[in-house]
N, C-alpha and C. Protein backbone atom coordinates (compact mmCIF):
# COMPACT_ATOMS: atom_id res chain seq x y z
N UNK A 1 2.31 -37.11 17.66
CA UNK A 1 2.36 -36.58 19.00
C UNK A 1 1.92 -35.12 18.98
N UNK A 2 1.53 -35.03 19.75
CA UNK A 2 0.30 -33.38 20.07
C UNK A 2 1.49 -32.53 20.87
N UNK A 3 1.82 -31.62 20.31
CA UNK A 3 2.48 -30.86 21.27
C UNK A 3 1.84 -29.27 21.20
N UNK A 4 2.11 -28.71 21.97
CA UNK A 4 2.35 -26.96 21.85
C UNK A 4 2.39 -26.22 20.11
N UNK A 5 3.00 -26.39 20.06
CA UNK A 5 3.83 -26.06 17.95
C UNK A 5 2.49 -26.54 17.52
N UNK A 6 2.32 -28.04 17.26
CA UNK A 6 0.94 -28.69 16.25
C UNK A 6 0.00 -27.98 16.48
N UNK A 7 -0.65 -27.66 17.65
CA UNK A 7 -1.69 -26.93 18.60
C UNK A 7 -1.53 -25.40 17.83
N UNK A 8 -0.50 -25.04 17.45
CA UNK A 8 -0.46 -23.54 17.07
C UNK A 8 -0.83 -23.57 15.80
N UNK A 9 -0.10 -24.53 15.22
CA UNK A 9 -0.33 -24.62 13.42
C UNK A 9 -1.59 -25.30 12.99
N UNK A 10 -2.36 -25.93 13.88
CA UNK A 10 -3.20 -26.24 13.53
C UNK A 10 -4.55 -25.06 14.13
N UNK A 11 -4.07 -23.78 14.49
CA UNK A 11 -4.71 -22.99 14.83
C UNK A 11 -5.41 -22.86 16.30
N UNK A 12 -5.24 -24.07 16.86
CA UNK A 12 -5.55 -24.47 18.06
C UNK A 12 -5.54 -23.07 19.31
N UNK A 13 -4.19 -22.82 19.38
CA UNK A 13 -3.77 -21.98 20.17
C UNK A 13 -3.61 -20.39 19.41
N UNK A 14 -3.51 -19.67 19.65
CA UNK A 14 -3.09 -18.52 19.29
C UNK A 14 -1.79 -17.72 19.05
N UNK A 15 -1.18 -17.05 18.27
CA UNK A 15 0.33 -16.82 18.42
C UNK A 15 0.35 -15.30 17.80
N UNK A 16 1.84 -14.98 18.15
CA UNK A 16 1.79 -13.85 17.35
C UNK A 16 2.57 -13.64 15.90
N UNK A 17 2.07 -14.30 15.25
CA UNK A 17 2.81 -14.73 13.82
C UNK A 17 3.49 -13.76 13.20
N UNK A 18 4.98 -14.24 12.99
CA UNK A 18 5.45 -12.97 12.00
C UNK A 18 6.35 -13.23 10.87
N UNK A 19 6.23 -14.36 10.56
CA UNK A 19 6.09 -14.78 9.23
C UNK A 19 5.72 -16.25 9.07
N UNK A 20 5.04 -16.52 7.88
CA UNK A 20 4.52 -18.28 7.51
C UNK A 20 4.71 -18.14 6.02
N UNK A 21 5.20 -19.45 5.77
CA UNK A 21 5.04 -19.73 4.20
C UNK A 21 4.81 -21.60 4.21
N UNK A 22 4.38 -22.22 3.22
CA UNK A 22 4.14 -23.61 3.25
C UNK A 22 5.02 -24.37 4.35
N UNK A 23 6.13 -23.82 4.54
CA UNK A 23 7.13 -25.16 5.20
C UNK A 23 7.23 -24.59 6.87
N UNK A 24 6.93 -23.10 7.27
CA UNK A 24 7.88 -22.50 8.05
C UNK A 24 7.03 -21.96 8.74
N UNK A 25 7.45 -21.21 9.78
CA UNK A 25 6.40 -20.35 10.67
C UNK A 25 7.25 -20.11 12.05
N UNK A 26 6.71 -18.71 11.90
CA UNK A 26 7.83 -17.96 13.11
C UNK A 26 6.92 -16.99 13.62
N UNK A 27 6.89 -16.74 14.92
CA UNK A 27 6.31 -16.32 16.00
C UNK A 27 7.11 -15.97 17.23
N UNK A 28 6.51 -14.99 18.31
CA UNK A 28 6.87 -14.28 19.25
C UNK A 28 7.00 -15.19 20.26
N UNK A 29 7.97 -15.70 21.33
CA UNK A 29 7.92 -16.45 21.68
C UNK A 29 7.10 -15.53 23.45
N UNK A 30 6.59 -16.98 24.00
CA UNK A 30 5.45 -15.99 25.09
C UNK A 30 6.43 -15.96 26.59
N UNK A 31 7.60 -16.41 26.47
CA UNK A 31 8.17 -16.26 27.61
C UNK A 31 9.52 -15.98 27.33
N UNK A 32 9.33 -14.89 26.71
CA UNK A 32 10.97 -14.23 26.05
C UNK A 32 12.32 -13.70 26.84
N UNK A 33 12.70 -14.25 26.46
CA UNK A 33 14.44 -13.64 27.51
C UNK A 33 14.70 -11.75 26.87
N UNK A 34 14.00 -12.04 25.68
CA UNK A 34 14.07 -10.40 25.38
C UNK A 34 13.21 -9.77 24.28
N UNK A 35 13.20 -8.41 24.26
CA UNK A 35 12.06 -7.89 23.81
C UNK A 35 12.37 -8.79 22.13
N UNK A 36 11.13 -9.45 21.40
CA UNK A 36 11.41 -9.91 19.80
C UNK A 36 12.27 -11.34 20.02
N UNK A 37 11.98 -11.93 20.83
CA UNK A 37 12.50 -13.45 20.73
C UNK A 37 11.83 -14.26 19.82
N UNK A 38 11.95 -14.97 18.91
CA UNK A 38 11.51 -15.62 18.18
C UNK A 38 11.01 -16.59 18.16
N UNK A 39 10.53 -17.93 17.32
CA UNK A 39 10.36 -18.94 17.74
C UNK A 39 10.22 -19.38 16.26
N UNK A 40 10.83 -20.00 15.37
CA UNK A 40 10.90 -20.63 14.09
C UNK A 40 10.77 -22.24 14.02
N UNK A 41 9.44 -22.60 13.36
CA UNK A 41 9.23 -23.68 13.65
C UNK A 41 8.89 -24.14 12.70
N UNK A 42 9.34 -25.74 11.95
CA UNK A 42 8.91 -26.29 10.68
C UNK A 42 7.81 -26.69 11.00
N UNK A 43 6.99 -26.48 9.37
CA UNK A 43 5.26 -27.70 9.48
C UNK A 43 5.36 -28.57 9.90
N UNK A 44 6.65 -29.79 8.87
CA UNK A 44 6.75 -30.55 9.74
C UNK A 44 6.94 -30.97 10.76
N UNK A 45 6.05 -32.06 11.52
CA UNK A 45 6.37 -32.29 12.76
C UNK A 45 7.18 -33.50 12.70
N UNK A 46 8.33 -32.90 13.50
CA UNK A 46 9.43 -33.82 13.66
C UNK A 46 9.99 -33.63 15.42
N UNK A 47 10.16 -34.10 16.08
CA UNK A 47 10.92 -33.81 17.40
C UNK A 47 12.72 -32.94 17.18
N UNK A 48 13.56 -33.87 16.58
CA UNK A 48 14.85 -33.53 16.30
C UNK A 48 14.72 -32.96 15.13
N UNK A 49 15.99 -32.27 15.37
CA UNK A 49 16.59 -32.05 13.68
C UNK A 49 16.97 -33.06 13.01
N UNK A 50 17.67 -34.24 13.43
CA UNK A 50 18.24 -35.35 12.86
C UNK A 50 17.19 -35.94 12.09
N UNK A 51 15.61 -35.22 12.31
CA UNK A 51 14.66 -36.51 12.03
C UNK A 51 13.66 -35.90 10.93
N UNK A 52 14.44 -34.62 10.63
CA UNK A 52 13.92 -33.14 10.02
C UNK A 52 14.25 -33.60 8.16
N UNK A 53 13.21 -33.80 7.42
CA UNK A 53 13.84 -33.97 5.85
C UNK A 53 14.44 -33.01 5.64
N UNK A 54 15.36 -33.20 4.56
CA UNK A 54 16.50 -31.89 3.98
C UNK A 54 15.64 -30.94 3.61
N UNK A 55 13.81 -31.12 3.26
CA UNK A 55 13.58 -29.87 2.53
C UNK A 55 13.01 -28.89 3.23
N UNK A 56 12.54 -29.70 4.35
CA UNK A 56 12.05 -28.71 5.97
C UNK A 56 13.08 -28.15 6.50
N UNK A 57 14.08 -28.54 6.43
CA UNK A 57 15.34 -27.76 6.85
C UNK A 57 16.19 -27.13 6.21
N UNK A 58 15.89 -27.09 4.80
CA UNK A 58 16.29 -26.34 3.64
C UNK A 58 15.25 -25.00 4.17
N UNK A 59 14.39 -25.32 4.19
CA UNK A 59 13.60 -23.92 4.03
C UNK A 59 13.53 -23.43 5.46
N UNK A 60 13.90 -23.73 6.29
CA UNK A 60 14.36 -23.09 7.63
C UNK A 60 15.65 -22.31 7.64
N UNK A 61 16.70 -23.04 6.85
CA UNK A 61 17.87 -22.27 6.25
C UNK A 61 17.33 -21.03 5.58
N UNK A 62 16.67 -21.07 4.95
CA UNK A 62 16.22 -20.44 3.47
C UNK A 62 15.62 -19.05 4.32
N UNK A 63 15.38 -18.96 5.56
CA UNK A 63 14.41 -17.92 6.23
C UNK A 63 15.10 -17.48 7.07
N UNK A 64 15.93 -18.14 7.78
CA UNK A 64 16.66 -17.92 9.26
C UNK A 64 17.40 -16.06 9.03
N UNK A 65 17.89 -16.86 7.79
CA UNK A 65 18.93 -15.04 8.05
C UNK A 65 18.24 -13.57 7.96
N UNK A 66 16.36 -13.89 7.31
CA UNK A 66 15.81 -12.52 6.65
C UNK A 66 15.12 -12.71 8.17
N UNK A 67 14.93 -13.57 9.27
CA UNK A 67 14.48 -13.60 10.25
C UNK A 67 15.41 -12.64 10.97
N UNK A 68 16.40 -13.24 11.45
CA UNK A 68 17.61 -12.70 11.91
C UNK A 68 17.56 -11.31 11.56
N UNK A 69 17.57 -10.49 10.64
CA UNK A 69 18.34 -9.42 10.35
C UNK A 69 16.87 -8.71 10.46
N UNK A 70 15.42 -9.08 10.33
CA UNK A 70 14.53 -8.17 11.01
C UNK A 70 14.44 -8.14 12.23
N UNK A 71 14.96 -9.25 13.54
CA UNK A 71 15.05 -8.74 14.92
C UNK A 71 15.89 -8.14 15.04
N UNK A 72 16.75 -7.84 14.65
CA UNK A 72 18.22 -6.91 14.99
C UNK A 72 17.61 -5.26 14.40
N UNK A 73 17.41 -5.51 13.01
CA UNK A 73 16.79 -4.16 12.60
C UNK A 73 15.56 -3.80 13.58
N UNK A 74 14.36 -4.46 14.33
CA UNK A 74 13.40 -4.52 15.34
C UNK A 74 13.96 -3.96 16.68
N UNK A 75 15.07 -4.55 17.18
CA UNK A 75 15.41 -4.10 18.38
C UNK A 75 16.82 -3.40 18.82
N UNK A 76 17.64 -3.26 17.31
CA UNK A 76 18.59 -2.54 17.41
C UNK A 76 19.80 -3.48 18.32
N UNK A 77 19.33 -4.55 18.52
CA UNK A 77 20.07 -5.50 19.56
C UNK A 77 21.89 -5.69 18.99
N UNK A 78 22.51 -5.88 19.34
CA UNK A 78 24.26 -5.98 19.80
C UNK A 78 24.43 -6.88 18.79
N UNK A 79 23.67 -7.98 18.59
CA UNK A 79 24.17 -9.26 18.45
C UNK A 79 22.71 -10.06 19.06
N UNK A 80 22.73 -11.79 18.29
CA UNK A 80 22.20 -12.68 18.86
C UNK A 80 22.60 -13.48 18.56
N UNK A 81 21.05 -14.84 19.14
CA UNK A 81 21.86 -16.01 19.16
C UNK A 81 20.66 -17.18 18.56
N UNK A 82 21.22 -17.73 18.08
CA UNK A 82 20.14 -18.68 17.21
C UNK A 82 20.62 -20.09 17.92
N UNK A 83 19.67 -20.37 18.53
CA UNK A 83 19.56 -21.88 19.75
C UNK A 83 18.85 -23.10 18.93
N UNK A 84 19.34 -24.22 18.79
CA UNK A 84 18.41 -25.10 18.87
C UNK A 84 18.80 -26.36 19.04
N UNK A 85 17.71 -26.96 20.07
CA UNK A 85 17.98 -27.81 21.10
C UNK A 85 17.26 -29.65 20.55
N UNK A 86 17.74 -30.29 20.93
CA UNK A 86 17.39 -31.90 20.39
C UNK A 86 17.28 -33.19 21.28
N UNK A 87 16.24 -32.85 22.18
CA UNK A 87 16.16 -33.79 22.93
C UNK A 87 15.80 -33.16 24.72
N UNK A 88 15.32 -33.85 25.61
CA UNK A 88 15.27 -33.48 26.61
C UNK A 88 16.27 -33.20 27.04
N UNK A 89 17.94 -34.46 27.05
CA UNK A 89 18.90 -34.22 27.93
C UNK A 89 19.81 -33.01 27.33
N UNK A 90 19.21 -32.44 26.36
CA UNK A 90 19.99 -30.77 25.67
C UNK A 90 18.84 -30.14 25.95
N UNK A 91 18.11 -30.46 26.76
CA UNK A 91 16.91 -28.59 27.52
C UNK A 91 15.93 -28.53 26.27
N UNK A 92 15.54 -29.87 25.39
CA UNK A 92 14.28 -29.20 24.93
C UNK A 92 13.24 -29.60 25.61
N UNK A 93 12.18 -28.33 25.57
CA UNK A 93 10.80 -28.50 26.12
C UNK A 93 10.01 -28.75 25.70
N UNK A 94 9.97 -28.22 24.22
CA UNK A 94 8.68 -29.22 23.51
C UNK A 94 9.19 -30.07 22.58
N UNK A 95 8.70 -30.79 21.97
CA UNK A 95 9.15 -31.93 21.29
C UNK A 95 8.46 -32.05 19.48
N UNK A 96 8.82 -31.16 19.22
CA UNK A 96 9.05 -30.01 17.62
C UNK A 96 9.98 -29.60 17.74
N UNK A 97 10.86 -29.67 16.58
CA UNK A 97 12.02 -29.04 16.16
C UNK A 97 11.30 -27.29 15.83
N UNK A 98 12.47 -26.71 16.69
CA UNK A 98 12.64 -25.32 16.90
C UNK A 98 13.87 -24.46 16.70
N UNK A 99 13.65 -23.53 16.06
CA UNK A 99 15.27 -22.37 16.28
C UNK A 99 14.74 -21.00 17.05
N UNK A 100 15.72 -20.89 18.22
CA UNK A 100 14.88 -19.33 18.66
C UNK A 100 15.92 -18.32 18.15
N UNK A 101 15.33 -17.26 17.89
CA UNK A 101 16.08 -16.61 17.67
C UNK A 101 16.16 -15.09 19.03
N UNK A 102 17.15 -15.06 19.51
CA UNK A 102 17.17 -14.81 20.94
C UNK A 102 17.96 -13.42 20.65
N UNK A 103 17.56 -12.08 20.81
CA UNK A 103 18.27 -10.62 20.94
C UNK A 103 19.15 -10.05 22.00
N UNK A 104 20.80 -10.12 21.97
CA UNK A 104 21.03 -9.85 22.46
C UNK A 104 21.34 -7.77 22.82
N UNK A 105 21.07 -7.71 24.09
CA UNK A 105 20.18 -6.00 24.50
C UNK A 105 21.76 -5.63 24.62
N UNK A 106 21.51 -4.29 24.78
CA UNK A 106 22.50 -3.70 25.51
C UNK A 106 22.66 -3.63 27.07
N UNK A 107 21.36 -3.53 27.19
CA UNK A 107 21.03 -3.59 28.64
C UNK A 107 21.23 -4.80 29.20
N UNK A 108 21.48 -6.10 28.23
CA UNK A 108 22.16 -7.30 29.55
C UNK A 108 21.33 -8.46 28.95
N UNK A 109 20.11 -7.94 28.63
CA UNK A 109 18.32 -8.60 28.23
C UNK A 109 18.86 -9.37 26.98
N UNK A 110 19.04 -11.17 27.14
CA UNK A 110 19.06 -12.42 25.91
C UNK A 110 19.26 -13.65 26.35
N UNK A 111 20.16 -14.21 26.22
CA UNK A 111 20.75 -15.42 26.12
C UNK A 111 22.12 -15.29 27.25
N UNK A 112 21.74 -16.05 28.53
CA UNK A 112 23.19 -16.34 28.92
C UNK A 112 23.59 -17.66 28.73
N UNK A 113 24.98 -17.67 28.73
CA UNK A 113 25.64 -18.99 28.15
C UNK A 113 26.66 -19.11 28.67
N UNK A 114 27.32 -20.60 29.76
CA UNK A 114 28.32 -20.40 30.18
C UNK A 114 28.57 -22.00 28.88
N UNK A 115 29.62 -21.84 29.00
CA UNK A 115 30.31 -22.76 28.00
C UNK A 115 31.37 -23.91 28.80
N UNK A 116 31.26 -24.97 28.78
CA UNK A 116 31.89 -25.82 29.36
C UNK A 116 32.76 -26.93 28.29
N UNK A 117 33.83 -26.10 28.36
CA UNK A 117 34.63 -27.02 26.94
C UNK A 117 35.44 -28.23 27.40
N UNK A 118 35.60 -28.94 26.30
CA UNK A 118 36.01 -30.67 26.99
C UNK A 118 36.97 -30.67 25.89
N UNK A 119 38.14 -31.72 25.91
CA UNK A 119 38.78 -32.14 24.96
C UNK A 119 38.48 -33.48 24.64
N UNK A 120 38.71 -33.07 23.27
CA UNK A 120 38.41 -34.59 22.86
C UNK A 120 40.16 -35.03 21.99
N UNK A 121 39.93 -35.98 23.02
CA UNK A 121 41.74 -36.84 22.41
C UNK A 121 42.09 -37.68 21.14
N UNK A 122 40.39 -37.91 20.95
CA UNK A 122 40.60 -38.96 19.76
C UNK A 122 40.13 -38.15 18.33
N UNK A 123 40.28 -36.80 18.26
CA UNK A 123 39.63 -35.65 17.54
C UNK A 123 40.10 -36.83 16.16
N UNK A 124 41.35 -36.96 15.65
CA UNK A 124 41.36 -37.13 14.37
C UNK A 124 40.91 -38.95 13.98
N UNK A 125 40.83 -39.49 14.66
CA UNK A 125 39.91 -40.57 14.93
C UNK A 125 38.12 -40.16 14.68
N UNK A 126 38.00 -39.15 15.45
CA UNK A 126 36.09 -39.47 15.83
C UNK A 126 36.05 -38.20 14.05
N UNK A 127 36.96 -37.61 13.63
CA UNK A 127 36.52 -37.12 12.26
C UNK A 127 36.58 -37.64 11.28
N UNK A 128 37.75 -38.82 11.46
CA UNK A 128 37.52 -39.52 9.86
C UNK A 128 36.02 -40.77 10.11
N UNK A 129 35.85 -41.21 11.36
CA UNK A 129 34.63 -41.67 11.56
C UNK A 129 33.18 -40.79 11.43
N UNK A 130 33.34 -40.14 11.65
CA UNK A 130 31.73 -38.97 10.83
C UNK A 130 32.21 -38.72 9.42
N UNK A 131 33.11 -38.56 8.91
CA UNK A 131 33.43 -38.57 7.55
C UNK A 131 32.53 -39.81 6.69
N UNK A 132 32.78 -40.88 6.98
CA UNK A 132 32.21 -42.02 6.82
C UNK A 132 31.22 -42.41 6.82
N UNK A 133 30.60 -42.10 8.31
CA UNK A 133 29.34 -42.13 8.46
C UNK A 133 28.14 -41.52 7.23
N UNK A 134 28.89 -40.17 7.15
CA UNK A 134 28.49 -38.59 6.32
C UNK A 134 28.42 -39.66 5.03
N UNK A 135 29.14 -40.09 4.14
CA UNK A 135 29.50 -40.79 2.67
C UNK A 135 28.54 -42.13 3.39
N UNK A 136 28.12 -42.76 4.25
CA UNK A 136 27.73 -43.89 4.00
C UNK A 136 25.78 -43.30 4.10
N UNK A 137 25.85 -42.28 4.69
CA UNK A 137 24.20 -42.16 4.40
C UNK A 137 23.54 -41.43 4.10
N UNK A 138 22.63 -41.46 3.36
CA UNK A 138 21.07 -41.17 2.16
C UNK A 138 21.10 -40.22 2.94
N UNK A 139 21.09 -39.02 1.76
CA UNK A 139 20.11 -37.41 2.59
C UNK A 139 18.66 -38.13 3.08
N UNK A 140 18.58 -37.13 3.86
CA UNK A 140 16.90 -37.45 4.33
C UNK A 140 16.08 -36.49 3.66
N UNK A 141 14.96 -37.54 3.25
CA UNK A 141 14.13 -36.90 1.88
C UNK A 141 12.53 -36.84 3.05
């Protein structure tokens, strides 16, 4: 599937690159909530994270924090926020797995977030069931 991201990495489109290595690639994002928003995106093309091999997402791990700590050193920002979204009905827009990395300003300029918390009743139920799940399946290679 052709999206936006493939179009960039395959040179298609243009970006403002600010760092690439074999697996990874991070760029300015063009409709930023604040000055140095990011946009960290694996080679591979995958839509989800769920669908992301451990080693594309190993090396997204492997970058995130020297990412992180040059927008903050870049914009002197408060704090941020590292987003990433999996699917249309969670607000993604393109369909490549993405992390933004979003600066929060002093001046107000990032990420708003209202938070809508739920309880969950069957908490020690639905954890020994992902426990399980977790032990019954194959890293993804």
């Amino acid at each position: 599937m052709s999206t936006i991201f493939s179009r960039i990495l395959a040179g298609e489109i243009p970006c403002h690159r600010v760092y690439e290595d074999e697996h990874v690639l991070a760029f300015l994002d063009v409709a930023p909530l604040a000055p140095g928003h990011l946009l960290v995106i694996p080679k591979e093309a995958k839509a989800r994270l769920d669908e992301l091999s451990d080693d594309a997402a190993a090396a997204i791990g492997r970058v995130l924090p020297r990412l992180c700590r040059a927008v903050v050193e870049e914009t002197g920002a408060e704090g941020y926020n590292v987003l990433q979204n999996n699917g249309a009905a969670a607000h993604q827009a393109v369909m490549h797995v993405h992390f933004h990395i979003v600066p929060k300003l002093a001046d107000g300029r990032g990420l708003g977030l209202v938070w809508n918390a739920a309880t969950d009743r069957e908490a020690d139920a639905r954890a020994a069931s992902l426990r399980r799940r977790l032990e019954a399946a194959p890293d993804a290679d």
